[in-house]
Protein backbone atom coordinates (compact mmCIF):
# COMPACT_ATOMS: atom_id res chain seq x y z
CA UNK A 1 -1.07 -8.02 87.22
CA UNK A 2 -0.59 -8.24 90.99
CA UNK A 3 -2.66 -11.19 91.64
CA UNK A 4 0.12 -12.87 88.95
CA UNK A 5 3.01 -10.83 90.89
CA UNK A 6 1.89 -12.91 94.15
CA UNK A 7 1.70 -16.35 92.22
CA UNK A 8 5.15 -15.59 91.06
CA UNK A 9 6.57 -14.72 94.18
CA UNK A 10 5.49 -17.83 95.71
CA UNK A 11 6.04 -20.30 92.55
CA UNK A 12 9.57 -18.93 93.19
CA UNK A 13 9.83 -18.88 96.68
CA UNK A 14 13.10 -20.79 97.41
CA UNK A 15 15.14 -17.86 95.66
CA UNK A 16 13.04 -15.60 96.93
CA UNK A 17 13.50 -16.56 100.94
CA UNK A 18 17.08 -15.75 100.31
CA UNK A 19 16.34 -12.21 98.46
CA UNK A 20 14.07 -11.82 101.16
CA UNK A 21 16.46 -12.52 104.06
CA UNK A 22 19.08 -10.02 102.02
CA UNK A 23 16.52 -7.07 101.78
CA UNK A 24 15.92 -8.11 105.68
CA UNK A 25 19.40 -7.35 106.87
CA UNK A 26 20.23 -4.85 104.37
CA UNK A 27 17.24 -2.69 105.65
CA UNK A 28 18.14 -2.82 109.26
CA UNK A 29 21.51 -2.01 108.70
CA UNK A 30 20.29 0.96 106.53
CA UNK A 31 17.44 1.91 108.62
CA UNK A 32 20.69 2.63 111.75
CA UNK A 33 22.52 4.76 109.37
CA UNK A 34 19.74 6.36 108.17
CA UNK A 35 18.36 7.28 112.19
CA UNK A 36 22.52 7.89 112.64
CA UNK A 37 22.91 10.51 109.72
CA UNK A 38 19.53 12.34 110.19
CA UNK A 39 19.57 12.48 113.84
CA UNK A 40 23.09 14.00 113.61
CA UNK A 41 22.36 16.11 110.27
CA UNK A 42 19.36 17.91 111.89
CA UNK A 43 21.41 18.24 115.14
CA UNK A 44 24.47 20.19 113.02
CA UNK A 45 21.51 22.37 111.10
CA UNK A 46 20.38 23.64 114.74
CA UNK A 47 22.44 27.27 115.66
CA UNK A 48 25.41 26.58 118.00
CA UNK A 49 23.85 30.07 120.06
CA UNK A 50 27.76 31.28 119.03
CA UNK A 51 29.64 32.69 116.68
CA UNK A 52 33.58 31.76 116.54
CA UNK A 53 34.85 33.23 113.30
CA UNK A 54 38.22 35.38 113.89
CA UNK A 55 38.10 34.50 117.45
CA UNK A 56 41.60 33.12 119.08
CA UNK A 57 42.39 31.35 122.40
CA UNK A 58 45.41 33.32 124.21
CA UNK A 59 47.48 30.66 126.09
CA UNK A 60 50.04 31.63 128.68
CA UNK A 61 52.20 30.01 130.30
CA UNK A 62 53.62 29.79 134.01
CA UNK A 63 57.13 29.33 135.29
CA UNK A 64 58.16 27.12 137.52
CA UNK A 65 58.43 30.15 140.50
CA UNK A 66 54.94 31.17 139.18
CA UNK A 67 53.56 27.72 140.40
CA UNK A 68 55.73 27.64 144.03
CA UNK A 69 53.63 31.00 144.11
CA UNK A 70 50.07 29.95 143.66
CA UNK A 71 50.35 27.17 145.55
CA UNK A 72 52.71 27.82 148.58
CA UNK A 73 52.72 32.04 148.48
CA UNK A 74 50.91 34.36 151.00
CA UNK A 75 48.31 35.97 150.61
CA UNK A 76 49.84 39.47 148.95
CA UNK A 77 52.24 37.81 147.00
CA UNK A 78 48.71 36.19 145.09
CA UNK A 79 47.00 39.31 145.01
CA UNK A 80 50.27 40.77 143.13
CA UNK A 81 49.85 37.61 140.46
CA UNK A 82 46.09 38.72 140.29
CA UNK A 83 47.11 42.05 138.88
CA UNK A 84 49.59 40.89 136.96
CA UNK A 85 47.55 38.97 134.80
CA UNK A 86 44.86 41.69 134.65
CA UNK A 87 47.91 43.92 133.18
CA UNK A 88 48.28 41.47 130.39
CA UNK A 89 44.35 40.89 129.87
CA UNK A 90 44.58 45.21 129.87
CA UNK A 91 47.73 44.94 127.38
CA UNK A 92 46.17 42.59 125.05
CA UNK A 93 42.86 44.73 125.26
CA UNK A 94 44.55 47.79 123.80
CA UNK A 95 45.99 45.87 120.51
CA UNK A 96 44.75 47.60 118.03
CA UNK A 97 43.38 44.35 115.97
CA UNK A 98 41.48 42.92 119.07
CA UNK A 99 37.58 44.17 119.35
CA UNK A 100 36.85 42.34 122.30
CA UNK A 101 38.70 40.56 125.07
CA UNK A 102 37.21 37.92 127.93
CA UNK A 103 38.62 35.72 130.82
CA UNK A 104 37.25 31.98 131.58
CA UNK A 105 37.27 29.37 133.03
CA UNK A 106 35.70 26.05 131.74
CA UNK A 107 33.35 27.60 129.09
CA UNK A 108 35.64 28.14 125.64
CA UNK A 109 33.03 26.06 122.84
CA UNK A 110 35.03 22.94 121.99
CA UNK A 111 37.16 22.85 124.57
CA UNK A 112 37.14 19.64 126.63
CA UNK A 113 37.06 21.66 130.04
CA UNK A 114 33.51 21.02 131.77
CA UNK A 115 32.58 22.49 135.29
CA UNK A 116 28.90 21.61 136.83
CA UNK A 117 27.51 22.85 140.37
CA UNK A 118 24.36 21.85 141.67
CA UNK A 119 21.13 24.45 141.12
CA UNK A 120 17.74 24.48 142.11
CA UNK A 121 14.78 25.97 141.50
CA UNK A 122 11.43 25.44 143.80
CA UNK A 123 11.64 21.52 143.76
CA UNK A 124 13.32 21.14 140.90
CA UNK A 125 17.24 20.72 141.82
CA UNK A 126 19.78 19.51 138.91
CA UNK A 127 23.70 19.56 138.21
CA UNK A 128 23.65 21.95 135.49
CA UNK A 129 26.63 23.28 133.73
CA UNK A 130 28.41 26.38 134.99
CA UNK A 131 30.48 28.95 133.37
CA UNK A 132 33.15 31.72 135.03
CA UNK A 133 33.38 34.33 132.45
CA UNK A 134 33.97 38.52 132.44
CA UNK A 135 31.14 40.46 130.81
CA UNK A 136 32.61 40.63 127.53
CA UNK A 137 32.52 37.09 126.70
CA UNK A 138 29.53 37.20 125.09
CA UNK A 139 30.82 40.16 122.78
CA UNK A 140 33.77 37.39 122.01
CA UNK A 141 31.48 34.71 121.15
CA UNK A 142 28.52 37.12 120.30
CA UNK A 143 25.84 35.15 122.28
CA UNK A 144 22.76 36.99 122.46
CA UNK A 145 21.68 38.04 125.74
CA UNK A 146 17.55 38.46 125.32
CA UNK A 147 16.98 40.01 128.65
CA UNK A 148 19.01 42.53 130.95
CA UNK A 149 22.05 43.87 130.53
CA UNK A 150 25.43 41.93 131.34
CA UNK A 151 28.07 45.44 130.42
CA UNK A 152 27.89 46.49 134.16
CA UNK A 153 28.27 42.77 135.68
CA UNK A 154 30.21 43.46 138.48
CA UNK A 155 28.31 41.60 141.61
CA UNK A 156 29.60 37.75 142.08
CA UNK A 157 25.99 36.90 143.56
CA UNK A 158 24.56 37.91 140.29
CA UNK A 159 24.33 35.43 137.57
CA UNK A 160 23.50 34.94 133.73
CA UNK A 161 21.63 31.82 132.53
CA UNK A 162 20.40 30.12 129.66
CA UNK A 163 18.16 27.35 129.00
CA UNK A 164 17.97 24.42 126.58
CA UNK A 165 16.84 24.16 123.11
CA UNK A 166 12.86 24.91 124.27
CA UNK A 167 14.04 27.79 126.75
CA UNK A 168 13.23 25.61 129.49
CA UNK A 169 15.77 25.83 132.87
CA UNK A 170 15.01 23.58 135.65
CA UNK A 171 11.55 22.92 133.96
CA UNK A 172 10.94 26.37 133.88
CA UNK A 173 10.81 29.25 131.04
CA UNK A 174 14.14 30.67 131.56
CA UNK A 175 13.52 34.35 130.61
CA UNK A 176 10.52 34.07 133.83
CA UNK A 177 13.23 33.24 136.36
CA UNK A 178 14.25 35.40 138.54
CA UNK A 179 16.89 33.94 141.10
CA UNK A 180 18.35 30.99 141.67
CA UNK A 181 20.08 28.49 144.57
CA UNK A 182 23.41 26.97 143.45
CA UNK A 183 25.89 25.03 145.20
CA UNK A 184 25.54 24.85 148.95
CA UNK A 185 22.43 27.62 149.12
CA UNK A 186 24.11 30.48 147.72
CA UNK A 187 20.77 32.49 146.42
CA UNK A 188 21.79 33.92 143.17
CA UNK A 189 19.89 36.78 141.66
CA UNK A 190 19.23 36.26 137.05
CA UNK A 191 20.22 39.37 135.85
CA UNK A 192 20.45 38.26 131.97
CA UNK A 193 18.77 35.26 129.77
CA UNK A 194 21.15 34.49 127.03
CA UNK A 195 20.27 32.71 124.04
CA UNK A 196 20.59 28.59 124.50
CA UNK A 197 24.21 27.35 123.33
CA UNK A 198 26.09 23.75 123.34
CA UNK A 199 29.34 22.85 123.30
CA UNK A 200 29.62 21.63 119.62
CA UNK A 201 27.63 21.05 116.69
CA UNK A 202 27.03 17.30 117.37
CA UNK A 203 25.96 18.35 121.27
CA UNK A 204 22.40 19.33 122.22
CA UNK A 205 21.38 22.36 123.87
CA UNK A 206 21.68 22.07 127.69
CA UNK A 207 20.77 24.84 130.26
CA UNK A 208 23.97 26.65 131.55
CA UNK A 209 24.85 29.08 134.34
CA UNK A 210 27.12 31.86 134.01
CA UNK A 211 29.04 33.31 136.68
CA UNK A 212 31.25 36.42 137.10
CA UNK A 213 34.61 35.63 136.49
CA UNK A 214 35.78 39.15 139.09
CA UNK A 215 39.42 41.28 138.85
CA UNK A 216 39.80 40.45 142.52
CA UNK A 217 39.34 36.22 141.69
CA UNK A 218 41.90 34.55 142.80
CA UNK A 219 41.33 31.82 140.57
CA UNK A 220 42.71 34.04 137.60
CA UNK A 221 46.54 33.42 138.69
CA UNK A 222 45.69 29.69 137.59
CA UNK A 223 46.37 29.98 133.46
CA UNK A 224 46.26 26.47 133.03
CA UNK A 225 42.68 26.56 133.79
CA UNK A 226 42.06 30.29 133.12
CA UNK A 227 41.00 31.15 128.82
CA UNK A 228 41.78 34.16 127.25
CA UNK A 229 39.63 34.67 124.48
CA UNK A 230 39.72 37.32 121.71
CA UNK A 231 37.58 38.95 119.00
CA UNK A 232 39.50 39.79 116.39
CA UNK A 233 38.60 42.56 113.72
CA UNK A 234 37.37 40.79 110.43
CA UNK A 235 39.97 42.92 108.22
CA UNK A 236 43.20 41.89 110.88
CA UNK A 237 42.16 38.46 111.01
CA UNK A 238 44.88 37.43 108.32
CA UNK A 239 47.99 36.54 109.74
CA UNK A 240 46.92 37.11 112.99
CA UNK A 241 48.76 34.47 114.73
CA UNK A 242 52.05 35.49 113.12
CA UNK A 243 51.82 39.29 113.72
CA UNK A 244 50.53 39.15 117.66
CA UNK A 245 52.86 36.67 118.70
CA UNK A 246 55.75 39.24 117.39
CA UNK A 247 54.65 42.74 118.53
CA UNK A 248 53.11 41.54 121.94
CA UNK A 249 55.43 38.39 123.15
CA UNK A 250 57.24 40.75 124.94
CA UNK A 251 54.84 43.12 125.82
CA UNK A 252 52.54 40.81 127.96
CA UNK A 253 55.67 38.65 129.42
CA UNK A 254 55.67 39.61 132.83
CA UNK A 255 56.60 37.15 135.38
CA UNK A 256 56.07 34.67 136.21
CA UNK A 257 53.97 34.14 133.17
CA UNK A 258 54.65 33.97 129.37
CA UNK A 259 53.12 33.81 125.66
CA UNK A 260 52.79 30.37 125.16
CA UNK A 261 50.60 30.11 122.24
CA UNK A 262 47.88 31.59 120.16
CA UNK A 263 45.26 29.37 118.51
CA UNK A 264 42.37 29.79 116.34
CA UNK A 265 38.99 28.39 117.47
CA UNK A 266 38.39 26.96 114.50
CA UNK A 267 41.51 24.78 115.48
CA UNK A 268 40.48 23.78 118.42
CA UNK A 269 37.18 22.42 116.72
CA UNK A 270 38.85 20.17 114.64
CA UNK A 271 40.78 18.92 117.46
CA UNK A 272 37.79 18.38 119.33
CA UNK A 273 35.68 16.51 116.66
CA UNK A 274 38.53 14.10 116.22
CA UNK A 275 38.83 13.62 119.95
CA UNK A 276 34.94 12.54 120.39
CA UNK A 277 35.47 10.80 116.79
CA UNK A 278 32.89 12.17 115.15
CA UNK A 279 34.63 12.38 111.70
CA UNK A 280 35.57 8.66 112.41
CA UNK A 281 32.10 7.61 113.05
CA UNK A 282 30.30 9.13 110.10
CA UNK A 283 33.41 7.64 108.10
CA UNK A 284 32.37 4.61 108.96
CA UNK A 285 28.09 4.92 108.92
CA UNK A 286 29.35 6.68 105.11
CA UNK A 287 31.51 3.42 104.23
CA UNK A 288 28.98 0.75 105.80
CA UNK A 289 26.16 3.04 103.84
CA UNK A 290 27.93 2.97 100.56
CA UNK A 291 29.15 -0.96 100.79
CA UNK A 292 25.18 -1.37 101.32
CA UNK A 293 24.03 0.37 97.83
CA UNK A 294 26.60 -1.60 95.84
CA UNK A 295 25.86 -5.02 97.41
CA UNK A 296 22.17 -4.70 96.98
CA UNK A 297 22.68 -2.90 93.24
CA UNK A 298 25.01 -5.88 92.43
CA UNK A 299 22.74 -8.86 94.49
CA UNK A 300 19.23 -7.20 92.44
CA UNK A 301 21.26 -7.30 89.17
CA UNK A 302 22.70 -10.80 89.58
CA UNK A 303 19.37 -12.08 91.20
CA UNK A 304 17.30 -11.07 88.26
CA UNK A 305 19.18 -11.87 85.65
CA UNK A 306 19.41 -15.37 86.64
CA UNK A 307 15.75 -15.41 87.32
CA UNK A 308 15.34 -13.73 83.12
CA UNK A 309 17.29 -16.85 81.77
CA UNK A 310 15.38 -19.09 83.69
CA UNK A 311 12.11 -17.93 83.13
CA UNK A 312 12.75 -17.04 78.88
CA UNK A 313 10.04 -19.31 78.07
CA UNK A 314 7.23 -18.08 80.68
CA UNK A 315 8.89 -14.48 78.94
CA UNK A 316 8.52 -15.22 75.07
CA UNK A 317 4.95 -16.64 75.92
CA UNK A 318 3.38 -13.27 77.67
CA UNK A 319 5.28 -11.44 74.55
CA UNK A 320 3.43 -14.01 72.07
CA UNK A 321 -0.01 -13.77 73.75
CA UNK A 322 0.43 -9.93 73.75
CA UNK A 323 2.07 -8.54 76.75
CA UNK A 324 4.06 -5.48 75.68
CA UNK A 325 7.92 -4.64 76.41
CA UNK A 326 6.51 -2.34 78.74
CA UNK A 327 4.76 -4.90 80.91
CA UNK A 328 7.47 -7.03 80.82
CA UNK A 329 9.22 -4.39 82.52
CA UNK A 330 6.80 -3.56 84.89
CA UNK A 331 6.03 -6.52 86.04
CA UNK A 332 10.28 -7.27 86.98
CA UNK A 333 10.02 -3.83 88.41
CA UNK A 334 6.86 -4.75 91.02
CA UNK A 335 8.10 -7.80 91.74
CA UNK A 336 11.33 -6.23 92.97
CA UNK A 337 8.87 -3.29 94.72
CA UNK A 338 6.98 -6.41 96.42
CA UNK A 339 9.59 -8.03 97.82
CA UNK A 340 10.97 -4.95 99.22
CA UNK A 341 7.58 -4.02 100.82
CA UNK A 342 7.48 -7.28 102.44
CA UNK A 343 11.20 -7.23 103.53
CA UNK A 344 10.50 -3.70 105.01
CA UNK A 345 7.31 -5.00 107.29
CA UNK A 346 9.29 -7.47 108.50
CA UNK A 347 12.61 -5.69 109.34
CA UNK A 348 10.40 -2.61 110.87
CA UNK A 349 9.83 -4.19 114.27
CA UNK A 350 13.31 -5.70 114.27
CA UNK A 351 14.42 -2.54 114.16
CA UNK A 352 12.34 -0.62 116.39
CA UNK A 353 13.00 -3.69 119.43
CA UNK A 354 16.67 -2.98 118.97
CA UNK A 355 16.47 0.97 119.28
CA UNK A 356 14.80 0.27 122.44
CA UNK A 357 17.04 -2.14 123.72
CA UNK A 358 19.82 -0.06 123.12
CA UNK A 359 21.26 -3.46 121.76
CA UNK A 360 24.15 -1.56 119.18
CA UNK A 361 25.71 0.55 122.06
CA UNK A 362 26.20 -2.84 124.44
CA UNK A 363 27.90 -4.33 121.31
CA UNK A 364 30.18 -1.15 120.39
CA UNK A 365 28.77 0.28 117.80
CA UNK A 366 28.35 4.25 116.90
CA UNK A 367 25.17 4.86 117.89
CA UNK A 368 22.46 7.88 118.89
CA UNK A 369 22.77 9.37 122.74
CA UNK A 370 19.69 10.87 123.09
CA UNK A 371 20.10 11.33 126.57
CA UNK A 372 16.76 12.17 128.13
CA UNK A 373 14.88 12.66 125.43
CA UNK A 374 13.10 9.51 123.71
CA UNK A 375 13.05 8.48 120.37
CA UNK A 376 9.28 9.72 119.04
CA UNK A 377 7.09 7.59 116.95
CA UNK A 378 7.40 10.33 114.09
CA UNK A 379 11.48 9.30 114.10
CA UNK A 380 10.59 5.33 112.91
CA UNK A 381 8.31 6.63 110.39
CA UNK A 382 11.13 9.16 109.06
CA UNK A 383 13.43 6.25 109.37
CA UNK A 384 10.96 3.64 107.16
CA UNK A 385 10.33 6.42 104.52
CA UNK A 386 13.87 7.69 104.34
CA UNK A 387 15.72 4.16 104.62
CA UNK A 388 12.58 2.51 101.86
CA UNK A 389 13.01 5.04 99.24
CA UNK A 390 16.83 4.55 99.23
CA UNK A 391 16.22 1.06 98.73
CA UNK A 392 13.60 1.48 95.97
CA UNK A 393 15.72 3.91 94.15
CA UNK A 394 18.62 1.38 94.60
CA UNK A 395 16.33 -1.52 93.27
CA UNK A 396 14.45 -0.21 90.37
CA UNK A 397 18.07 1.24 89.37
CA UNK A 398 19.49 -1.90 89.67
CA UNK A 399 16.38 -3.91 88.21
CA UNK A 400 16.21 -1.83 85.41
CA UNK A 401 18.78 -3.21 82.73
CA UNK A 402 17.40 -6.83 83.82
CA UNK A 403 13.98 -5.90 82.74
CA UNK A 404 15.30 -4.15 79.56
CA UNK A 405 16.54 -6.91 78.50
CA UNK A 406 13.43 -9.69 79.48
CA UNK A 407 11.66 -6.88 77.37
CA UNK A 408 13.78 -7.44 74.31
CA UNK A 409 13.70 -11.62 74.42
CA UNK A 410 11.85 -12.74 71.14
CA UNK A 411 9.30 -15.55 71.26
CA UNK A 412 10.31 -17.69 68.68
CA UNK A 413 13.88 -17.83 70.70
CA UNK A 414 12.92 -18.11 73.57
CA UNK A 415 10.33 -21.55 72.65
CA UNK A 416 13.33 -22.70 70.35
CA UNK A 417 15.37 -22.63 73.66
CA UNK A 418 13.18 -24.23 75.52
């Protein structure tokens, strides 16, 4: 049967080019949103390294003396802002709903605040990102600290680090490091190795340091860039919002700062997916993706039942010399498969030169950033296998009522018509 597949194929090669071409493009385009969706899938299956269920971002806000202040005051008069805001961050700790408190700066999970330093390690020297937290921050965001003890933190040449998805900092197993140089050769003693994190889902892992965020910082007066995070208790988490703001807006109002706002961090992520446009982008990989499976279901039907009504009397002559409705179908059904295995060879290398080129991010289109790491021979073989078996399912699907009904022609009608 596949020696008269072949002499098929070819007796009809005119139509065929042009299913051929079709299957061509139609894989490519499939093969991208396949690579898009499972690269970005997996990514979204790894752990964040953080929890941020019934945690809230405390925003305060400055008045207009509170800024003449921190940027034109003396000395004193910003050491008296300094306590005041470690009075609020003590007044907010004593709620009775709150578990855990922390102070920050730059290192909230979807927050678009980013802060790197340079760090090095023997030869190895990198920008990597940094983090100015209290000690408690990783009771907030329960990050797991798998070596030392962070409770006692109190020394600002003492940091916390943690590496990237492997462990690895600097090229280096992160829980074997022992000190650090960062910024301009301030040697920095590891104290902790906490578990690898990222800023989102959709982010890889990426080595971070952590640095003491003191009660004597200076920096703290500074609420625009300054995060107050809290862990809320599971049972107070209801209503949260609505009940804080009205038993502590007065409480923590102490000039020259104010209660601005309270917001969940589950807020902020959605806010931050629709600022880097994920939801946008797999909108439109899911809308390209789904336009695919009903143009080829549609082209496959149409193509083959044309091809049935021009080939009844080649039909009701296999039927009359014995073929059974079962080969009948079969033999639609590897055509189709044959012509798809031979569209797929071709469109493979296509496919593989543009990933390397990097050809659909010059022309605008949502595509992988792998950053450093390169795409691995295993990924085009997921790709072929993942994007092929879409297409045969879509195919034999679509081939299927076609064949039925080559299956059902009659002999006698089909020489009468001819």
């Amino acid at each position: 049967m596949i020696k008269q597949i072949f002499k098929i194929i070819w007796s009809e090669r005119k139509i065929n080019i042009w299913i051929l071409f079709e299957l061509v493009l139609v894989f490519c385009i499939l093969w991208f949103c396949v690579d898009y969706i499972y690269f970005f899938t997996k990514r979204y299956l790894e752990p964040t390294g953080y929890n941020v269920e019934h945690v809230y971002n405390i925003n305060m806000g400055i008045k207009e003396e509170g800024h003449v202040l921190i940027n034109n005051g003396t000395d004193a008069q910003k050491d008296s802002l300094v306590n005041i805001v470690w009075t609020i961050v003590d007044r907010i700790k004593k709620y009775p709903d709150i578990e855990y408190i922390s102070l920050s700066s730059a290192a909230v999970p979807y927050s678009g605040s980013f802060m790197s330093n340079k760090a090095s390690l023997d030869t190895m020297v990198d920008y990597i990102q940094f983090k100015s937290v209290s000690p408690d921050y990783f009771n907030v965001f329960k990050i797991n600290v798998q070596r030392g003890q962070v409770e006692n933190w109190n020394k600002t040449d003492n940091i916390v680090i943690s590496g990237n998805k492997d462990n690895q900092f600097l090229k280096h197993d992160a829980k074997q490091i022992k000190s650090l140089v960062t910024g301009d050769n301030e040697n920095k003693q590891v104290i902790g190795v906490a578990a690898s994190s990222k800023r989102s889902e959709f982010d890889e892992h990426n080595p971070i340091v952590y640095t003491l965020l003191s009660t004597n910082d200076r920096e703290t007066v500074y609420f625009d860039g300054i995060e107050i995070c809290v862990r809320v208790k599971a049972e107070a988490d209801k209503n949260f919002i609505e009940r804080f703001t009205k038993d502590m807006q007065e409480q923590i109002a102490m000039d020259p700062y104010f209660l601005s706002s309270v917001t969940s961090i589950s807020d902020l992520r959605k806010d931050f997916m629709k600022w880097n446009k994920y939801d946008n982008n797999f909108k439109s990989i899911f809308s390209i993706s789904s336009f695919l499976f009903i143009n080829i279901f549609l082209a496959v039907v149409g193509t083959f039942w044309f091809r049935i009504q021009t080939r009844r009397n080649e039909i009701g002559l296999r039927v009359a010399v014995g073929s059974t409705r079962m080969n009948i179908k079969a033999l639609f059904i590897l055509e189709t498969l044959f012509l798809l295995l031979l569209a797929s060879l071709i469109a493979t290398p296509i496919c593989i030169n543009i990933a390397l080129a990097d050809i659909l991010r010059d022309i605008g289109v949502p595509s992988i950033d792998r950053g450093e790491e390169p795409i691995r021979i295993s990924q085009y073989f997921i790709n072929y296998l993942f994007t092929a078996l879409i297409l045969i399912t879509i195919s034999i699907s679509a081939v299927l009522y076609p064949s039925w009904r080559a299956s059902r022609i009659q002999p006698a009608e089909a020489l009468r018509d001819e």
